[in-house]
N, C-alpha and C. Protein backbone atom coordinates (compact mmCIF):
# COMPACT_ATOMS: atom_id res chain seq x y z
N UNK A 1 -2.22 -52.34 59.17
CA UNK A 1 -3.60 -52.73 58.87
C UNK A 1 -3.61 -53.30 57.45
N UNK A 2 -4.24 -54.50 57.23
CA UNK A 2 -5.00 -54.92 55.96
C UNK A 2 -5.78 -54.77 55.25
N UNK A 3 -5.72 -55.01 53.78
CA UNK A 3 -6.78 -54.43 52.97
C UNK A 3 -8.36 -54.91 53.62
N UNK A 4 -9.24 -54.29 53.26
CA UNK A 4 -10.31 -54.64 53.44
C UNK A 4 -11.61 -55.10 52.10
N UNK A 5 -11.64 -56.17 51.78
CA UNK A 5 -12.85 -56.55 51.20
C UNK A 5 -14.30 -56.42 51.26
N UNK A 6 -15.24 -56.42 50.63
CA UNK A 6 -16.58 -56.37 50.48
C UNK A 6 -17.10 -57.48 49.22
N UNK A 7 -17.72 -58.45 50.37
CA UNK A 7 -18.17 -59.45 49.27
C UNK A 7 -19.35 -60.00 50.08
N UNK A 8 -20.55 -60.16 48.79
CA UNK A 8 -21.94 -59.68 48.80
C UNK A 8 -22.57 -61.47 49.05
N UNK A 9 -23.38 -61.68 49.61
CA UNK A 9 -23.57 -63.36 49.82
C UNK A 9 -24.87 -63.09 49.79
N UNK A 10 -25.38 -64.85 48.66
CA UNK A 10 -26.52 -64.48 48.40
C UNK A 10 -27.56 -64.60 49.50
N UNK A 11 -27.19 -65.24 51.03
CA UNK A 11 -27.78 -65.41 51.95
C UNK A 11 -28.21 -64.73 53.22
N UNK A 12 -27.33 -63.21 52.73
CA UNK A 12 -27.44 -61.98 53.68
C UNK A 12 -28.14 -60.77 53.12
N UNK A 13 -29.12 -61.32 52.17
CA UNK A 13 -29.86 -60.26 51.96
C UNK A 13 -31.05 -59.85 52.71
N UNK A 14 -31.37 -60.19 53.54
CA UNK A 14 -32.58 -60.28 54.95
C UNK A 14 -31.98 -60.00 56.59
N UNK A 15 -33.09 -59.49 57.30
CA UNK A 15 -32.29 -59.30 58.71
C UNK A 15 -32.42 -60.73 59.46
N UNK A 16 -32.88 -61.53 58.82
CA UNK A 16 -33.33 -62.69 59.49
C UNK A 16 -31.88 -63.46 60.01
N UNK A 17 -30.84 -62.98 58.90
CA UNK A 17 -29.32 -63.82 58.95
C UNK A 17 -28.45 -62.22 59.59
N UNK A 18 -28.98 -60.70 60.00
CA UNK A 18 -28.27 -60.49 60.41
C UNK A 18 -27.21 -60.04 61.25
N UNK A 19 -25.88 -60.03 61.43
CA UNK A 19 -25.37 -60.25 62.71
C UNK A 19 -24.91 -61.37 63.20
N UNK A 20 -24.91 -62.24 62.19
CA UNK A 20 -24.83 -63.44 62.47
C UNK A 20 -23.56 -64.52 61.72
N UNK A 21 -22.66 -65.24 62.12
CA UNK A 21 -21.56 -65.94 61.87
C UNK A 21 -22.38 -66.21 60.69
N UNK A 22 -21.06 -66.92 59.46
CA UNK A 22 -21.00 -67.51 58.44
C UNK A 22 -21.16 -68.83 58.69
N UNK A 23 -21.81 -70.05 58.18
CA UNK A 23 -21.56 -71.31 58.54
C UNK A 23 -20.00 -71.66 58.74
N UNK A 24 -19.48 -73.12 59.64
CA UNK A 24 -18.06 -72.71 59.78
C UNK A 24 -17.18 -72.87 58.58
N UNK A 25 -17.99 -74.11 58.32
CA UNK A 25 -17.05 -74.79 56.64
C UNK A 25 -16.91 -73.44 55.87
N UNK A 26 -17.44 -72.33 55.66
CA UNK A 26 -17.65 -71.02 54.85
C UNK A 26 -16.07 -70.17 55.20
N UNK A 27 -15.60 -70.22 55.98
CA UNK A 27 -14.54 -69.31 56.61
C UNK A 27 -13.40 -69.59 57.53
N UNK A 28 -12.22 -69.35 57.06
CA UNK A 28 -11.54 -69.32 58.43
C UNK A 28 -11.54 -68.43 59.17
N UNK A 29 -11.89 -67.35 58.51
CA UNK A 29 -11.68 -66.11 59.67
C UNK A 29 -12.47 -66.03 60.79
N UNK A 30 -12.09 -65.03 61.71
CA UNK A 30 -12.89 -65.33 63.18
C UNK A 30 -14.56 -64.49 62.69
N UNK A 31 -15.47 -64.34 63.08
CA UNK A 31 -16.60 -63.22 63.04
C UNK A 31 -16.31 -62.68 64.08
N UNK A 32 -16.18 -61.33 63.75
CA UNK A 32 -16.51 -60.12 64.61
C UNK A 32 -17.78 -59.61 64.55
N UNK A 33 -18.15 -59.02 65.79
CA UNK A 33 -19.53 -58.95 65.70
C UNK A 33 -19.48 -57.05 65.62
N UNK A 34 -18.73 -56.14 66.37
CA UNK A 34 -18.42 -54.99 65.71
C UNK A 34 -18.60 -54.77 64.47
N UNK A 35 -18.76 -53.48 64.22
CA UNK A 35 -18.59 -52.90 62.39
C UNK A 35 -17.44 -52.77 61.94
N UNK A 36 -16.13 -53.15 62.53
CA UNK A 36 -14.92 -52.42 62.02
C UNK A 36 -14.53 -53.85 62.27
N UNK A 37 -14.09 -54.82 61.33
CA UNK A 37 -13.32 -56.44 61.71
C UNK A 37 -11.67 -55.61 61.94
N UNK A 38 -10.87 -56.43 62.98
CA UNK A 38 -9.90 -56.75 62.67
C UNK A 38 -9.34 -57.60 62.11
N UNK A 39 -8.07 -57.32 61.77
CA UNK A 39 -7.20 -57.97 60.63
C UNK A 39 -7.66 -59.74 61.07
N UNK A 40 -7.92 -60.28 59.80
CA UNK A 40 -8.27 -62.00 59.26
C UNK A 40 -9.71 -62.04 60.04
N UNK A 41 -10.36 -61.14 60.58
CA UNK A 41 -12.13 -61.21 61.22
C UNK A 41 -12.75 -60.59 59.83
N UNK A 42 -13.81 -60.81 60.33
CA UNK A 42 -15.06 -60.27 59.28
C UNK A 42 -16.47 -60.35 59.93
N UNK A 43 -17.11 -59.33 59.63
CA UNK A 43 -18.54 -58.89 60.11
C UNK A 43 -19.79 -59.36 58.86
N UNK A 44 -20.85 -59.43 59.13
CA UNK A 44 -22.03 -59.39 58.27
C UNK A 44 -22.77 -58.07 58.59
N UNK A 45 -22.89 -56.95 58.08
CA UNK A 45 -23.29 -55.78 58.00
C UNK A 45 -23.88 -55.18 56.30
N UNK A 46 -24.83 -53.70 57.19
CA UNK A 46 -25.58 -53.17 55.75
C UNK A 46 -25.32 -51.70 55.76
N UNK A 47 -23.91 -51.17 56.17
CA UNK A 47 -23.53 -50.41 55.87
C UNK A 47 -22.16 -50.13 57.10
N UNK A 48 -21.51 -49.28 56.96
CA UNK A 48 -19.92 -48.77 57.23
C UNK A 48 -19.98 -47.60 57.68
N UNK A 49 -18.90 -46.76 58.64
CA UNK A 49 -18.74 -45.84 58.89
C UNK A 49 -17.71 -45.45 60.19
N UNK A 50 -16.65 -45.05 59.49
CA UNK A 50 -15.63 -44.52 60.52
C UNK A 50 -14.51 -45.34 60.77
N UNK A 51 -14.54 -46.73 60.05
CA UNK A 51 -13.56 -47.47 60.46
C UNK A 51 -12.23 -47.29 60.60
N UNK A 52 -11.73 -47.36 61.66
CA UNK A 52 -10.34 -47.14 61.79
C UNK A 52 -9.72 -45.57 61.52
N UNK A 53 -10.63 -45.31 62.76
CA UNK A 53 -9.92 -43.40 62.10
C UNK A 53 -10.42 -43.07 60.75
N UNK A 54 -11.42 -43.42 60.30
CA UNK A 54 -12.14 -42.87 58.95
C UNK A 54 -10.76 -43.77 57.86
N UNK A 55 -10.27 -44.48 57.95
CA UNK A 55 -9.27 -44.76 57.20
C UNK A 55 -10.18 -45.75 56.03
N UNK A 56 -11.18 -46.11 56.41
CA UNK A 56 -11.93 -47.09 55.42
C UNK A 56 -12.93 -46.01 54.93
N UNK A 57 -13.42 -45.96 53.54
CA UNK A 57 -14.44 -45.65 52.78
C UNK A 57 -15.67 -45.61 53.91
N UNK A 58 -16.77 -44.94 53.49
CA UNK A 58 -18.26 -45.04 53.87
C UNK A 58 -18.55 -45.68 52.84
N UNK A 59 -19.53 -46.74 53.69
CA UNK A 59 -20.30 -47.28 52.24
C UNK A 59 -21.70 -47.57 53.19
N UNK A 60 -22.26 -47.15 52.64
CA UNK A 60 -23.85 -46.71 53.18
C UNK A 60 -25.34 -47.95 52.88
N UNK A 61 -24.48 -48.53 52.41
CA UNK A 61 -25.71 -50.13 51.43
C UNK A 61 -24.70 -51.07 50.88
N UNK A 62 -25.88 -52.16 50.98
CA UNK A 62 -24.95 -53.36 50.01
C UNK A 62 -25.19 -52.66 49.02
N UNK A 63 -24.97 -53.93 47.65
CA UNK A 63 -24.71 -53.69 46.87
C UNK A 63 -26.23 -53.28 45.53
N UNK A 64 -27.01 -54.24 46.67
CA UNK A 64 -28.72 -53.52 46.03
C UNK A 64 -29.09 -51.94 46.24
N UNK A 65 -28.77 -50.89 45.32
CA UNK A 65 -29.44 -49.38 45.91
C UNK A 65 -30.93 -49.01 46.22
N UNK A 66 -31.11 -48.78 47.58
CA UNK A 66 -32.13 -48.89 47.95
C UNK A 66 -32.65 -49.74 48.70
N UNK A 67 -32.32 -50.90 48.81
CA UNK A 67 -32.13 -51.99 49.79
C UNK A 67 -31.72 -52.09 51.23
N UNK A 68 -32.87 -51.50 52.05
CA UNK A 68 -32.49 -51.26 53.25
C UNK A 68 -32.14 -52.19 53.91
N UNK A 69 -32.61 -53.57 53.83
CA UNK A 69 -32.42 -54.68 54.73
C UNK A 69 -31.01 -55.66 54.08
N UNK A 70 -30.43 -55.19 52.91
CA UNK A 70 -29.27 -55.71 52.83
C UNK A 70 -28.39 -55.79 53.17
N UNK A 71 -27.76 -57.12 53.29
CA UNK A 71 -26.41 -56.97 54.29
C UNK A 71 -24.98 -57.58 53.39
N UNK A 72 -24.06 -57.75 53.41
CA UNK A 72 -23.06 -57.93 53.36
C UNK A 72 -22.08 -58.19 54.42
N UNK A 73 -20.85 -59.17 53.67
CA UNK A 73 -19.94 -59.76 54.52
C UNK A 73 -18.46 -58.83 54.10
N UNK A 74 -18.25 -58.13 55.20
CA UNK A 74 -17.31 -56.98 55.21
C UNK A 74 -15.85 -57.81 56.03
N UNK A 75 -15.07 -58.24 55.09
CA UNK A 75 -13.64 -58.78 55.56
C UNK A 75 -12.43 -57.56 55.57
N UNK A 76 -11.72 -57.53 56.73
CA UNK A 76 -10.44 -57.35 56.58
C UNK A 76 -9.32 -58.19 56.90
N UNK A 77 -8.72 -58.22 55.47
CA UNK A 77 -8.18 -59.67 55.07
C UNK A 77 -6.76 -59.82 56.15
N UNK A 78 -6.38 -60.48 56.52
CA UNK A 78 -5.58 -61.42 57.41
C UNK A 78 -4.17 -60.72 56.37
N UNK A 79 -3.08 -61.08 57.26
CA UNK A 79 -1.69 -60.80 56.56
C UNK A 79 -1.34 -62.15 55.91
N UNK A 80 -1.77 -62.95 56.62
CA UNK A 80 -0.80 -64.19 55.58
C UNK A 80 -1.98 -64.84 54.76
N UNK A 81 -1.57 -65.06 53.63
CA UNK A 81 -2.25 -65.22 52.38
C UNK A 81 -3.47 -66.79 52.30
N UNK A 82 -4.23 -66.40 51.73
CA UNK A 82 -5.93 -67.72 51.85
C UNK A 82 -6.71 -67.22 51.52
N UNK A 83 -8.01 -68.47 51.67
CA UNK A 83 -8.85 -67.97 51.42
C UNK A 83 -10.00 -67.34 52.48
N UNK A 84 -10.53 -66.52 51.91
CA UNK A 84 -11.42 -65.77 52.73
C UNK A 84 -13.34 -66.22 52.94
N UNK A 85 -13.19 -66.65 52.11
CA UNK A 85 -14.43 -67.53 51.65
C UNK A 85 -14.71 -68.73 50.62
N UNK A 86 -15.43 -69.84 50.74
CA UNK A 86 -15.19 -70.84 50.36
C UNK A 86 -17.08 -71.62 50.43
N UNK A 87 -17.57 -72.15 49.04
CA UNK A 87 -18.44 -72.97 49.26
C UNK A 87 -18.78 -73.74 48.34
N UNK A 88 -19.69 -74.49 47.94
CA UNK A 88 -19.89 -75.65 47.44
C UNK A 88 -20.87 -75.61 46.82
N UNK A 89 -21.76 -75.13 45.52
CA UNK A 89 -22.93 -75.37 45.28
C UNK A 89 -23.42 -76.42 44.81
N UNK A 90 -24.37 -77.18 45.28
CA UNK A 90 -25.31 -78.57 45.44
C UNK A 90 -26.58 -77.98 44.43
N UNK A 91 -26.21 -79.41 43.91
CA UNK A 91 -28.12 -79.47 43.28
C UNK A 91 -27.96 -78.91 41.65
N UNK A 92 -26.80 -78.94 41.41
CA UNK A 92 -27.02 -78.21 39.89
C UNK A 92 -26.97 -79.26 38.76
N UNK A 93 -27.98 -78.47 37.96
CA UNK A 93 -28.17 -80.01 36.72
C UNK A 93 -27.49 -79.94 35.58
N UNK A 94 -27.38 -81.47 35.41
CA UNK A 94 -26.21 -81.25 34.02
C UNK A 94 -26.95 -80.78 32.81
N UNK A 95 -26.05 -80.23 31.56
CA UNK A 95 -26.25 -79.55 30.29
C UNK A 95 -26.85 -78.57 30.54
N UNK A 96 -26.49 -77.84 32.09
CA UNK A 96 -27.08 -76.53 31.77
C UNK A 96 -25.91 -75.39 32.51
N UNK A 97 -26.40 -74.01 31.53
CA UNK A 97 -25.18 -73.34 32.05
C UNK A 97 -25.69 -72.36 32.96
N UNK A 98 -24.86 -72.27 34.22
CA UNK A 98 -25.13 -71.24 35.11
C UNK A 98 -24.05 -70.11 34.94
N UNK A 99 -24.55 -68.95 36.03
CA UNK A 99 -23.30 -67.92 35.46
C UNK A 99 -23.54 -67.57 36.86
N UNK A 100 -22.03 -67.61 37.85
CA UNK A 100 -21.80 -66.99 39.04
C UNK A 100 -21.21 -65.84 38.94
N UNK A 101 -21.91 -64.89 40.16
CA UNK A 101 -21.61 -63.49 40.30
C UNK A 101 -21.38 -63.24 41.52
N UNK A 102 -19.99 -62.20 41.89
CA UNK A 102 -19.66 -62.03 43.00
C UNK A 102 -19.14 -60.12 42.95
N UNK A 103 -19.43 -59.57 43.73
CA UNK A 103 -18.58 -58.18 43.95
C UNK A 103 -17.96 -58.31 45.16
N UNK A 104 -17.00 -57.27 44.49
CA UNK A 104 -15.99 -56.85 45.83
C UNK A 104 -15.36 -55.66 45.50
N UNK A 105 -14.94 -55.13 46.67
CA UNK A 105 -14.81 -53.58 46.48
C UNK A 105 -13.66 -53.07 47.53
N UNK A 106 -12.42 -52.97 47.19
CA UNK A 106 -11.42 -52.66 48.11
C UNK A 106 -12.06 -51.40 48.86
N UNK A 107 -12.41 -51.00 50.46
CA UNK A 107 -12.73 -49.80 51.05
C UNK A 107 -11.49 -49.13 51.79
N UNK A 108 -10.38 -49.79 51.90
CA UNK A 108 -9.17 -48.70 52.68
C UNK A 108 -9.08 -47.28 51.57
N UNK A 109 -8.78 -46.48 52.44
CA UNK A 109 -8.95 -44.81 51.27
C UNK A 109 -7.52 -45.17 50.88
N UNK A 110 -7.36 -44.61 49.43
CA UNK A 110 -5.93 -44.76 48.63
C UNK A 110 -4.69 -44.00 49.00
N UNK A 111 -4.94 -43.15 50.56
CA UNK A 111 -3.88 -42.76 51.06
C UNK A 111 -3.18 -43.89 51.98
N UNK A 112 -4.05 -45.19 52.31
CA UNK A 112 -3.08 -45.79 52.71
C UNK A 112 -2.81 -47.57 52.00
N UNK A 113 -3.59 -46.76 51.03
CA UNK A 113 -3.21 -48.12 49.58
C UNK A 113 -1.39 -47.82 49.30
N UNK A 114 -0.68 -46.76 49.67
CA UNK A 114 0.68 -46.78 48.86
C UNK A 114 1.58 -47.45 49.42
């Protein structure tokens, strides 16, 4: 099994997107629609539990506390090496500075990090 990622998109914070594939240009990986992706899949979910024989962390919320309707894009990353996500931001104006923010949070438990 592969590590597993947690990375927060600013477009899955509503139920309106969730459950639902990534645009395609966004991903190679397949969407799984389960809570537990297999290896190079990934889910859009707002919380975790039990994956793989309890072998993954609980994580109970995105990354907003308190944020019931938040969701997140929960990858478990593929064996051979890429990218996992990929996009393009449009529309930004010159002489000004933006500042991008992303989390991620390895969830396999550190007994089978060795």
């Amino acid at each position: 099994m592969s590590s597993a990622t947690q990375l927060m998109l600013p477009d899955q914070g509503t139920t309106m997107r969730a459950r639902l594939p990534l645009p395609g240009a966004a991903t190679t990986y397949t969407f799984f629609l389960n809570d537990c992706p297999s290896d190079g899949s990934y889910t859009v979910i707002n919380s975790t539990s039990g994956c793989f024989g309890s072998s993954w962390h609980v994580i109970t919320e995105d990354h907003t506390p308190g944020d019931v309707n938040g969701y997140m894009m929960l990858v478990n990353a593929s064996f051979n090496p890429g990218d996992f996500y990929v996009d393009t931001v449009r529309g930004l104006c010159a002489s000004t500075t933006y500042d991008q923010c992303m989390g991620g949070q390895c969830i396999v438990t550190p007994f089978l990090q060795r």
